[in-house]
C-alpha atoms as a PDB file:
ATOM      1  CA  UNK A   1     137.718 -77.215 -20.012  1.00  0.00           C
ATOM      2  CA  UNK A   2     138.956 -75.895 -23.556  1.00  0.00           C
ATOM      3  CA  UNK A   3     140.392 -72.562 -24.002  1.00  0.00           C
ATOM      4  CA  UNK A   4     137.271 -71.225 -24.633  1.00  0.00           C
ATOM      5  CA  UNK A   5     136.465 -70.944 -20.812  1.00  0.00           C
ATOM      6  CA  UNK A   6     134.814 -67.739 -19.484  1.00  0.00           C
ATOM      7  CA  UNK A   7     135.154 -66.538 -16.383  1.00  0.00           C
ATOM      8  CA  UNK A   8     132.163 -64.379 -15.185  1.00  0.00           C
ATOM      9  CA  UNK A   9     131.957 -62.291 -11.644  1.00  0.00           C
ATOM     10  CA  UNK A  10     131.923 -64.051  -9.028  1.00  0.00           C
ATOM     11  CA  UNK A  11     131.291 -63.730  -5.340  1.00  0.00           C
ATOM     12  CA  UNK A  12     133.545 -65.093  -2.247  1.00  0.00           C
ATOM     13  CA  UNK A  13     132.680 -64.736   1.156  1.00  0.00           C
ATOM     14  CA  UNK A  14     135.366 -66.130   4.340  1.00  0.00           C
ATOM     15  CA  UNK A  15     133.975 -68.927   6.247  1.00  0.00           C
ATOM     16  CA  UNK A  16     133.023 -66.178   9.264  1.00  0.00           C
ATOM     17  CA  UNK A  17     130.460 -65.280   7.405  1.00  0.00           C
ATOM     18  CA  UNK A  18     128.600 -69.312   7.336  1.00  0.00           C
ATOM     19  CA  UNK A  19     128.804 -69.408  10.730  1.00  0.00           C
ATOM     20  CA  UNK A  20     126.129 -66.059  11.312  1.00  0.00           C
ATOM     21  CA  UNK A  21     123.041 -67.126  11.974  1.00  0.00           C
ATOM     22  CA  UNK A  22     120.199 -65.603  10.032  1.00  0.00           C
ATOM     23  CA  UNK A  23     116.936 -65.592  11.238  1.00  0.00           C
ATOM     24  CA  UNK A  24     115.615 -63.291   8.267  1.00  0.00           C
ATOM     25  CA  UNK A  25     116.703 -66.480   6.001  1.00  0.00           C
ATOM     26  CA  UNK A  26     115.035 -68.632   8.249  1.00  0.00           C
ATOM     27  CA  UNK A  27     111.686 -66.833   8.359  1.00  0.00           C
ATOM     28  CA  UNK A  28     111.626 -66.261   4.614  1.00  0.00           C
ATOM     29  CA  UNK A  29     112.115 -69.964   4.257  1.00  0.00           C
ATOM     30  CA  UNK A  30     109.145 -70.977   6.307  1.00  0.00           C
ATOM     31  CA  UNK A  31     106.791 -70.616   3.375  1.00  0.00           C
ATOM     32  CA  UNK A  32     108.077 -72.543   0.950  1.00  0.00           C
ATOM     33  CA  UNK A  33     106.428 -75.631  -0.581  1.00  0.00           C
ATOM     34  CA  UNK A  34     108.463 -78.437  -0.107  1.00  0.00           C
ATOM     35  CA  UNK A  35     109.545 -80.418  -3.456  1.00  0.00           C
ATOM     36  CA  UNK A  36     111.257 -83.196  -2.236  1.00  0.00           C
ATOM     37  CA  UNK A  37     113.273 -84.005   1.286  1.00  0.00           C
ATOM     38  CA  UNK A  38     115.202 -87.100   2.418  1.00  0.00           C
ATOM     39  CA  UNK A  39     116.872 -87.236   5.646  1.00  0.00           C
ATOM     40  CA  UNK A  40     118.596 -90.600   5.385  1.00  0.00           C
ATOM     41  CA  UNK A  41     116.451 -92.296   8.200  1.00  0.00           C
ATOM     42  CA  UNK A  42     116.272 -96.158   7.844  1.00  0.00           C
ATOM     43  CA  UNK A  43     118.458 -99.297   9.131  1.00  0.00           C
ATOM     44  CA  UNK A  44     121.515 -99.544   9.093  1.00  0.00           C
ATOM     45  CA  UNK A  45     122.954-100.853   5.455  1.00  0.00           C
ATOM     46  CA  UNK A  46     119.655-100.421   3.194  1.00  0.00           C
ATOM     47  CA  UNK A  47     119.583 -98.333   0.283  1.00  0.00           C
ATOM     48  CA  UNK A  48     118.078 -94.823   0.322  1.00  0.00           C
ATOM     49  CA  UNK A  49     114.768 -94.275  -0.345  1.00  0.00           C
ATOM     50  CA  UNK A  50     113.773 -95.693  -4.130  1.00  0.00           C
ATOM     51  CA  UNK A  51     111.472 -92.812  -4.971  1.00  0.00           C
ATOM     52  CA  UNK A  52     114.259 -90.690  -5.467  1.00  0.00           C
ATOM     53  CA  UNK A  53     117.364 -92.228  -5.531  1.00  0.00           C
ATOM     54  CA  UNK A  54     118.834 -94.477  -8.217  1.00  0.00           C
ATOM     55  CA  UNK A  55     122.252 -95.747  -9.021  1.00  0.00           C
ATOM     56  CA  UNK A  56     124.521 -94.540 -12.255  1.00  0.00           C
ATOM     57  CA  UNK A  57     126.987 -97.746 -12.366  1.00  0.00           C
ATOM     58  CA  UNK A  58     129.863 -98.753 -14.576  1.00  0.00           C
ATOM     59  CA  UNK A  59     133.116 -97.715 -15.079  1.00  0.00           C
ATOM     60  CA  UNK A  60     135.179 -96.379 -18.501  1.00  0.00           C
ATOM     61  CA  UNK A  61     136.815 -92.977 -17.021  1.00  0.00           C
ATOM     62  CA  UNK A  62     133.489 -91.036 -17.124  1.00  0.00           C
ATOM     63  CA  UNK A  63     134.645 -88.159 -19.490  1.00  0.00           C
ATOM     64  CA  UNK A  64     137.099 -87.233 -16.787  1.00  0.00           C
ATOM     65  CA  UNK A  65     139.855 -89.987 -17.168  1.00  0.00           C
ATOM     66  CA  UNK A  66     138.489 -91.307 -13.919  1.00  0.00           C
ATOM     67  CA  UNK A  67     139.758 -94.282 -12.167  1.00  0.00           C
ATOM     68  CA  UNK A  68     136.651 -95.681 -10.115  1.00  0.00           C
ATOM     69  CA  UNK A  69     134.012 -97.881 -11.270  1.00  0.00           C
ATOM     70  CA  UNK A  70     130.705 -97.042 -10.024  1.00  0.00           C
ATOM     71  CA  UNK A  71     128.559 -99.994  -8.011  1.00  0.00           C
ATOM     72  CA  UNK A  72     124.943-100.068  -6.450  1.00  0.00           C
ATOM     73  CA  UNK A  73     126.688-102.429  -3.885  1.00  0.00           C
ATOM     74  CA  UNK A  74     126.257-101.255  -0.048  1.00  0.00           C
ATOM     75  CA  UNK A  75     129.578-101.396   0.314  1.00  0.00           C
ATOM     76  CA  UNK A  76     129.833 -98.181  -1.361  1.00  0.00           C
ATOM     77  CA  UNK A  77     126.278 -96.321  -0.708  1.00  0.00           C
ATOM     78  CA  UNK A  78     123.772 -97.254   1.970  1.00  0.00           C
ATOM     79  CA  UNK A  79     122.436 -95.569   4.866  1.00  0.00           C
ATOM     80  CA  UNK A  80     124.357 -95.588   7.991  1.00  0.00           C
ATOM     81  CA  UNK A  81     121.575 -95.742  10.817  1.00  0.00           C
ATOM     82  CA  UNK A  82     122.077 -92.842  12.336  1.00  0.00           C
ATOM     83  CA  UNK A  83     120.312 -90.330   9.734  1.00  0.00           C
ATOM     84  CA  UNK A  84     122.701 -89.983   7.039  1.00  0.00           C
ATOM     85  CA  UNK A  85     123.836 -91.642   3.524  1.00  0.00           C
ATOM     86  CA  UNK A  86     127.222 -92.920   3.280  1.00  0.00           C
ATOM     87  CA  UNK A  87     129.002 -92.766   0.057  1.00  0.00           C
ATOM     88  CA  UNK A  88     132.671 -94.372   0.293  1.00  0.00           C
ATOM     89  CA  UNK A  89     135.386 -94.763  -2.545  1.00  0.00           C
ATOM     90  CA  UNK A  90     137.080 -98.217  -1.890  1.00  0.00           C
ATOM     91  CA  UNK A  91     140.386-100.143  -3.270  1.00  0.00           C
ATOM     92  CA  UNK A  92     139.093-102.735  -5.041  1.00  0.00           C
ATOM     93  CA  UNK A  93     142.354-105.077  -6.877  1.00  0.00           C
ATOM     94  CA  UNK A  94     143.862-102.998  -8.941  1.00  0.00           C
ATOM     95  CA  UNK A  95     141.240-100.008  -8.877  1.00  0.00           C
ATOM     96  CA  UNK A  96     138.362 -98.510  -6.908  1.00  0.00           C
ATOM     97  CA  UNK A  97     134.896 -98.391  -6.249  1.00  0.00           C
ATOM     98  CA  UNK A  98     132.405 -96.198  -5.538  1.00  0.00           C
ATOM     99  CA  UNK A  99     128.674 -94.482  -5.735  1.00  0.00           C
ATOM    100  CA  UNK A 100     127.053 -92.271  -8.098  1.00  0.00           C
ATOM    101  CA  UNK A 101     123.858 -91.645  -6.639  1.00  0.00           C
ATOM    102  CA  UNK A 102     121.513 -89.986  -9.414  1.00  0.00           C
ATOM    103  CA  UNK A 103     117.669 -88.618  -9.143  1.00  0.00           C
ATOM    104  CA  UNK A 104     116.813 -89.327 -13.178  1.00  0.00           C
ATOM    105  CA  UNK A 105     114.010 -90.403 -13.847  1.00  0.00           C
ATOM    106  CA  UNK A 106     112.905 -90.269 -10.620  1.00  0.00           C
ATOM    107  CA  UNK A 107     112.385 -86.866  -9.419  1.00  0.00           C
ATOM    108  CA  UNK A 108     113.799 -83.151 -11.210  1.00  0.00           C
ATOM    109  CA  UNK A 109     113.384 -79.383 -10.874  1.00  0.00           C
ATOM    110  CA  UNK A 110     112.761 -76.525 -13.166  1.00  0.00           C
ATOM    111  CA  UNK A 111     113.370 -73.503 -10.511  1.00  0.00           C
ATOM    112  CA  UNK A 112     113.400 -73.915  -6.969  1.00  0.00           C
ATOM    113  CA  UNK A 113     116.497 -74.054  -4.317  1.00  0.00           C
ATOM    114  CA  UNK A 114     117.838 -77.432  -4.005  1.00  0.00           C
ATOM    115  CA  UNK A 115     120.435 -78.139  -0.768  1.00  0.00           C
ATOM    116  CA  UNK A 116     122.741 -80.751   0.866  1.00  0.00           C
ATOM    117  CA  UNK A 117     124.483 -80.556   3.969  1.00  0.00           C
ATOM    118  CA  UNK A 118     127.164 -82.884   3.446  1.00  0.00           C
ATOM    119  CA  UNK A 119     130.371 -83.697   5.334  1.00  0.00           C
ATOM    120  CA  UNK A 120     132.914 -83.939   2.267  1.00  0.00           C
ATOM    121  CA  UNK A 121     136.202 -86.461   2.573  1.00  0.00           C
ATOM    122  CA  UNK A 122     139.595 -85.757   1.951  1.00  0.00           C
ATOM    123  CA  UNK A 123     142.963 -87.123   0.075  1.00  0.00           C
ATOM    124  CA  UNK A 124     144.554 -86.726  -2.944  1.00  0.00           C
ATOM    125  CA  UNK A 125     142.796 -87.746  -5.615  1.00  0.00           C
ATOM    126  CA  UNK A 126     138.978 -87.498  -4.419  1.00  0.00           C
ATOM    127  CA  UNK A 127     136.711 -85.782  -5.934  1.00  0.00           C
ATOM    128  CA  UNK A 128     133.558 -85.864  -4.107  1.00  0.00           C
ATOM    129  CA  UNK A 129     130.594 -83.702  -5.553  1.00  0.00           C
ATOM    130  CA  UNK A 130     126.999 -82.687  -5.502  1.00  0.00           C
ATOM    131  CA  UNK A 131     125.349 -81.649  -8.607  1.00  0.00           C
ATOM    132  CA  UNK A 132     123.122 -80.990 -10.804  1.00  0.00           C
ATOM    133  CA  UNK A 133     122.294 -82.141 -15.098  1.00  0.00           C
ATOM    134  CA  UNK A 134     119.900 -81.357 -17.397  1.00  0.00           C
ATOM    135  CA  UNK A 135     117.216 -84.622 -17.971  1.00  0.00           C
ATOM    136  CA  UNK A 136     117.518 -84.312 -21.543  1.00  0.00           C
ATOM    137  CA  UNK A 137     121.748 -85.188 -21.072  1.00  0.00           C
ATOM    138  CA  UNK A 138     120.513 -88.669 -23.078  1.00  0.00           C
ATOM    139  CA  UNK A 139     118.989 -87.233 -25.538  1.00  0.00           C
ATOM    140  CA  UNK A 140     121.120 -84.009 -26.290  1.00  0.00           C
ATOM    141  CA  UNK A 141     124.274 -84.948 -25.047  1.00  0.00           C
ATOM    142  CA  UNK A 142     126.592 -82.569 -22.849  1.00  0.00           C
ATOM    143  CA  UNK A 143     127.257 -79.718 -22.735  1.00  0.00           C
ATOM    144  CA  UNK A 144     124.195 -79.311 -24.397  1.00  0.00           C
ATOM    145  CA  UNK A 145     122.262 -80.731 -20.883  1.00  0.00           C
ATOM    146  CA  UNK A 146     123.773 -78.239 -19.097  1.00  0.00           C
ATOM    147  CA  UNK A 147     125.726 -78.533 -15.834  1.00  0.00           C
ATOM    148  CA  UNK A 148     125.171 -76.935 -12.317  1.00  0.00           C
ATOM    149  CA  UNK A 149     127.846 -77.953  -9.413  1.00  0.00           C
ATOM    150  CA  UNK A 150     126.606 -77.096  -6.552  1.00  0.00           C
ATOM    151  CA  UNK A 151     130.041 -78.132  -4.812  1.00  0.00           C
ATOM    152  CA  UNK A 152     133.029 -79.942  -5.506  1.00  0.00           C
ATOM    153  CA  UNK A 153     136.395 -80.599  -4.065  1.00  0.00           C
ATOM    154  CA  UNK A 154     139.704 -82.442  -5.176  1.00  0.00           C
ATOM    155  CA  UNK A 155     142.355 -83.924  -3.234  1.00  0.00           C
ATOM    156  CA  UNK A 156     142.758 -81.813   0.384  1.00  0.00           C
ATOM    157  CA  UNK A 157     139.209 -80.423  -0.140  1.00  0.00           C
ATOM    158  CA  UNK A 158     140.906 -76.336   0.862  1.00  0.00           C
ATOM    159  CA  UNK A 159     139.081 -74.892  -1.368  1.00  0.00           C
ATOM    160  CA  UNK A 160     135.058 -74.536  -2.431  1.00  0.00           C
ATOM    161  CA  UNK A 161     134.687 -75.048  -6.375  1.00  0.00           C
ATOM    162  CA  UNK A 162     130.836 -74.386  -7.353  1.00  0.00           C
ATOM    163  CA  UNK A 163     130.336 -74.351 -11.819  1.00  0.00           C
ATOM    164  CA  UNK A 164     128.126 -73.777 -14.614  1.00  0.00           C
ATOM    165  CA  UNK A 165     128.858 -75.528 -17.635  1.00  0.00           C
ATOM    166  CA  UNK A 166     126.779 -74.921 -20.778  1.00  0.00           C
ATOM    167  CA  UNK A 167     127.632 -75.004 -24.342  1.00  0.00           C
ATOM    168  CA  UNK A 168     127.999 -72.106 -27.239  1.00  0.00           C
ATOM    169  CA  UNK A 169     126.823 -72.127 -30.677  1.00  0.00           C
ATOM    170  CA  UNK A 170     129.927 -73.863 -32.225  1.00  0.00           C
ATOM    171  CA  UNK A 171     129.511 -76.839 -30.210  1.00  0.00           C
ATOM    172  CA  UNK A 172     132.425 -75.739 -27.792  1.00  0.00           C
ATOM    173  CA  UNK A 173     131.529 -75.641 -24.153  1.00  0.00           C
ATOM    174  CA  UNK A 174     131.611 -72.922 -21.408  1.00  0.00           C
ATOM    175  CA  UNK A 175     132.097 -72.720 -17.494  1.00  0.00           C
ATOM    176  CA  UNK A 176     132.116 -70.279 -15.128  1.00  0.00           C
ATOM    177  CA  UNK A 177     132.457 -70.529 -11.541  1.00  0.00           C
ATOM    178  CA  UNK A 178     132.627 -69.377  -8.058  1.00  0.00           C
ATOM    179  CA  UNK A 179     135.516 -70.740  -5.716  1.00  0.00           C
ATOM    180  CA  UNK A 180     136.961 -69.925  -2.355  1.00  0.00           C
ATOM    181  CA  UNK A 181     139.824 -70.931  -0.223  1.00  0.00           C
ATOM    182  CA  UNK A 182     138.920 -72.887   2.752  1.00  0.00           C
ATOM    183  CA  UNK A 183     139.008 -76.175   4.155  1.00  0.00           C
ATOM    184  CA  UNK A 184     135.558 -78.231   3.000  1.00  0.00           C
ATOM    185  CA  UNK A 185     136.315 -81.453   4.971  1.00  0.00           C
ATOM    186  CA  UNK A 186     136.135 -80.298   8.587  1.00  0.00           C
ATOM    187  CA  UNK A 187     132.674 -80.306   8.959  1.00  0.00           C
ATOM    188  CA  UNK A 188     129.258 -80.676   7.679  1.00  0.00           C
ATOM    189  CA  UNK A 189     127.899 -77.799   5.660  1.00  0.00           C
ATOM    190  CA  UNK A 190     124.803 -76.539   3.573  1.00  0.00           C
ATOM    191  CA  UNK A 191     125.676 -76.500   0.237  1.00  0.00           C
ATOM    192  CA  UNK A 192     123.013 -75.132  -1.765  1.00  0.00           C
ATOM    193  CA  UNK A 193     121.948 -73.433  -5.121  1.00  0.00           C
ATOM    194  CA  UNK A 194     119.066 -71.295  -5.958  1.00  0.00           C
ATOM    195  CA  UNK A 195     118.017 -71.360  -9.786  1.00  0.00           C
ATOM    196  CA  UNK A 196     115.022 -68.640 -11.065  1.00  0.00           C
ATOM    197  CA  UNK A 197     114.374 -67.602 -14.723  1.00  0.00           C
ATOM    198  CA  UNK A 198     117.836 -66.308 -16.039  1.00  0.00           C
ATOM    199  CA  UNK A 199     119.892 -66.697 -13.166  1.00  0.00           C
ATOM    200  CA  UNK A 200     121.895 -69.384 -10.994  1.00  0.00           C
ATOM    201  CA  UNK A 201     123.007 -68.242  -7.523  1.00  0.00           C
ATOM    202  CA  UNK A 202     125.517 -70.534  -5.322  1.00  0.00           C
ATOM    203  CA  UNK A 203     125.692 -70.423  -1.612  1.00  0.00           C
ATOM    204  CA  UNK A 204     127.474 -72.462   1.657  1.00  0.00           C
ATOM    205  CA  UNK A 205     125.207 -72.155   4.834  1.00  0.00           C
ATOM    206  CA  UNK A 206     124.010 -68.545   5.201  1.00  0.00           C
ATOM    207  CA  UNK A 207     126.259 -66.956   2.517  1.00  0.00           C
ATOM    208  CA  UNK A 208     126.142 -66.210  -0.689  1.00  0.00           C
ATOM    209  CA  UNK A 209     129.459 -67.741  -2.968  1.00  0.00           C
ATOM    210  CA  UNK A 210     128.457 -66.840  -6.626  1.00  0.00           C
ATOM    211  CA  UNK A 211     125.852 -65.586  -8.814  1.00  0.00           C
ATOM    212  CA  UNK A 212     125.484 -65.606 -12.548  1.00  0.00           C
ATOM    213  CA  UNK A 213     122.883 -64.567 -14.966  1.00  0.00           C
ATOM    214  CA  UNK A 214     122.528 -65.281 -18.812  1.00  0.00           C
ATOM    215  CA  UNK A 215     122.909 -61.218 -19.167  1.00  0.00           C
ATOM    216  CA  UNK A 216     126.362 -61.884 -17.878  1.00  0.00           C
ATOM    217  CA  UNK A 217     126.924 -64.381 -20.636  1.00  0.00           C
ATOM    218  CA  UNK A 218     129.309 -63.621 -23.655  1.00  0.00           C
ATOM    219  CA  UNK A 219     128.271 -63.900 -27.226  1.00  0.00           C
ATOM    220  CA  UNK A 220     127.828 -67.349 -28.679  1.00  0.00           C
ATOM    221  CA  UNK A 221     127.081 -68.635 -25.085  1.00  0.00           C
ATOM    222  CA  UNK A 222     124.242 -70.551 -24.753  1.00  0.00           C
ATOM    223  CA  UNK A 223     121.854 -70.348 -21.469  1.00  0.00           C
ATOM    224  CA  UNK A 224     120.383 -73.888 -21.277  1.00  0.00           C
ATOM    225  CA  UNK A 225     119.644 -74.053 -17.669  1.00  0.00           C
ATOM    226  CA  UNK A 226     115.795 -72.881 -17.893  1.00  0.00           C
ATOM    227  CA  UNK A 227     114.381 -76.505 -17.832  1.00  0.00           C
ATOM    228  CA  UNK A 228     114.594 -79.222 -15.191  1.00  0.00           C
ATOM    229  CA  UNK A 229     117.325 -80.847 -13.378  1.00  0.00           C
ATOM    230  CA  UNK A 230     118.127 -83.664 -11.862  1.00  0.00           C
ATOM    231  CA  UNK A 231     120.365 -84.266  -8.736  1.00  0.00           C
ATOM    232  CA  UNK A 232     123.639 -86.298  -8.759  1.00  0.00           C
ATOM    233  CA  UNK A 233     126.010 -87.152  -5.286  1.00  0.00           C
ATOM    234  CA  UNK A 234     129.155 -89.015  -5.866  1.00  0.00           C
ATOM    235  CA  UNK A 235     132.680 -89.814  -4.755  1.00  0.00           C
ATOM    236  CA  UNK A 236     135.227 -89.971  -7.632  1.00  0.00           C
ATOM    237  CA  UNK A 237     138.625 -91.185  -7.477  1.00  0.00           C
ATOM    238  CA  UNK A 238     141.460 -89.850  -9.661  1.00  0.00           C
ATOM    239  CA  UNK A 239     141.180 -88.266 -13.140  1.00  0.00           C
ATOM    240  CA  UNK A 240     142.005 -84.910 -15.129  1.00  0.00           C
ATOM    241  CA  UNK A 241     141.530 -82.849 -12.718  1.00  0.00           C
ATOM    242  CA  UNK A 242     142.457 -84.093  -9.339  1.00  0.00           C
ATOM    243  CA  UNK A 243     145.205 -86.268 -10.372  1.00  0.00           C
ATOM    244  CA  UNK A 244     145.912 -90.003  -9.744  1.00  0.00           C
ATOM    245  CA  UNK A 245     145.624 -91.351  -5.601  1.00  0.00           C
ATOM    246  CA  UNK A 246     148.423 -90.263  -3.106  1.00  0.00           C
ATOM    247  CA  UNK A 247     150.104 -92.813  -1.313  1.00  0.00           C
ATOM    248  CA  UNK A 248     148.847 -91.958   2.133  1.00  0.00           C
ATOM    249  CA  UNK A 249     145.436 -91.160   1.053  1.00  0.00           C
ATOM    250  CA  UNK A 250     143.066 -93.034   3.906  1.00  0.00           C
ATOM    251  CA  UNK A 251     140.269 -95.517   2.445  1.00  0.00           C
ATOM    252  CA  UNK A 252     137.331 -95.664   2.623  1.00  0.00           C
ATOM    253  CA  UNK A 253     137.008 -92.271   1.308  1.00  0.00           C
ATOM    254  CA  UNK A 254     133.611 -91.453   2.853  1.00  0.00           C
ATOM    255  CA  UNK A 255     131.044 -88.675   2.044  1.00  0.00           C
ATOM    256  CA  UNK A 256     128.587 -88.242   4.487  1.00  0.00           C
ATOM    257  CA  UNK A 257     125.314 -86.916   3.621  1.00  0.00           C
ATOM    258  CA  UNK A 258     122.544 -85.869   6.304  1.00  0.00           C
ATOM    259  CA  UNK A 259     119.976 -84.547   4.023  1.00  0.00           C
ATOM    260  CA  UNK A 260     118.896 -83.194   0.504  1.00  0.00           C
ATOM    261  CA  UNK A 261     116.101 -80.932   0.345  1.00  0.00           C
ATOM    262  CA  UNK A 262     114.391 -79.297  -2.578  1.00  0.00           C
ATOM    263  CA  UNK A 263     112.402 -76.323  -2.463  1.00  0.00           C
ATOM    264  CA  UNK A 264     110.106 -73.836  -4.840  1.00  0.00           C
ATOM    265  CA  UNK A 265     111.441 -70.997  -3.081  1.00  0.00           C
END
């Protein structure tokens, strides 16, 4: 990001506090409408379920310097059999493959919590991610879409990196973010982000990892995330920020997904 970065207040929580159950959370949640769901069920090797997932494909760095190039081969994303979505970053000649998973066009959310509990990989330079853009990115461009990452990791995945990215009135864009030290790659977790009129809040299983609000916003920053979003999963290999592939970095690289859920809570 350019200089013109903000950082707002953020909120960390240690991992003791996912593990608690919360059977307030769970009770409130009962009543909620259900937007969309997909638990991953089907054979072995198909493709997830066409109503909501589509494929972003190509290659050319993605704004990021990246090194993959993204397929709708099964080789990179299908469903395993056993009630989840695999997405894997492969060696491929010279470079890599992988899967950008995208809900464009296909299904989006205005306000609502939206959450994936995902088992991230690890290795340097992976840089799995769940996320979320503005549908009118074609149109306007970013940052003027607006960005909302729910979570993403680089290389050894020990640390939690969740982002808003929006842009200010000179065209420059903004981020702010909530982060945590722990390792991400262990396990499956809930990964989740709650969006209402004016404010984004992040959160990993039962706790809460940042909140922001356009009040918190300085001047000349833009809020642009009032409007719907679509839903992005990937695995990307190498770029800016995570640097090029370690040497004894294990392929396939593999993200496993067990379910995405959107709600109107």
């Amino acid at each position: 990001m350019s200089a013109a970065t903000v950082f707002l207040a953020l909120v960390c929580i240690g991992v003791t506090g996912w593990y608690a159950s919360s059977d307030v959370a769970q009770a409130s949640r009962k009543a909620e409408s259900v937007l969309m769901f997909d638990d991953f069920v089907g054979p072995a090797g198909t493709a997830p379920d066409p109503r909501y997932w589509g494929h972003a494909v190509g290659g050319g760095g993605w704004g990021n310097d990246e090194a993959q190039v993204y397929t709708d081969d099964p080789v990179n994303s299908r469903l395993d059999g056993e009630g989840n979505l695999v997405i894997e970053a492969r060696p491929d000649g010279s470079g890599y493959t992988s899967a950008r998973l995208v809900t464009l066009d296909r299904f989006a959310f205005q306000y609502g919590r939206a959450e994936a509990r995902i088992k991230l990989p690890s290795g340097q330079g992976l840089h799995p991610a769940f996320w979320l853009m503005g549908t009118d990115v074609n149109r306007v461009g970013w940052p003027q879409s607006g960005e909302i990452d729910v979570i993403e990791t680089i290389n050894d995945a020990s640390f939690y990196h969740s982002a808003l990215h929006g842009p200010s009135a000179d065209g420059t864009p903004w981020e702010v973010k909530a982060e945590g030290s722990e390792n991400m790659s262990e396990d499956f977790h809930d990964y989740w982000v709650k969006r209402s009129p004016d404010r984004v809040t992040f959160g990993i299983d039962d706790a809460v990892t940042g909140e922001f609000s356009r009040a918190d916003l300085a001047p000349g920053q833009e809020w642009v995330f009032d409007k719907p979003f679509s839903l992005l999963l990937n695995v990307a290999v190498g770029g800016r920020w995570p640097g090029d592939v370690g040497a004894d970095t294990t392929f396939p690289a593999t993200m496993l997904v067990d379910w995405v859920r959107v709600t109107d809570e």
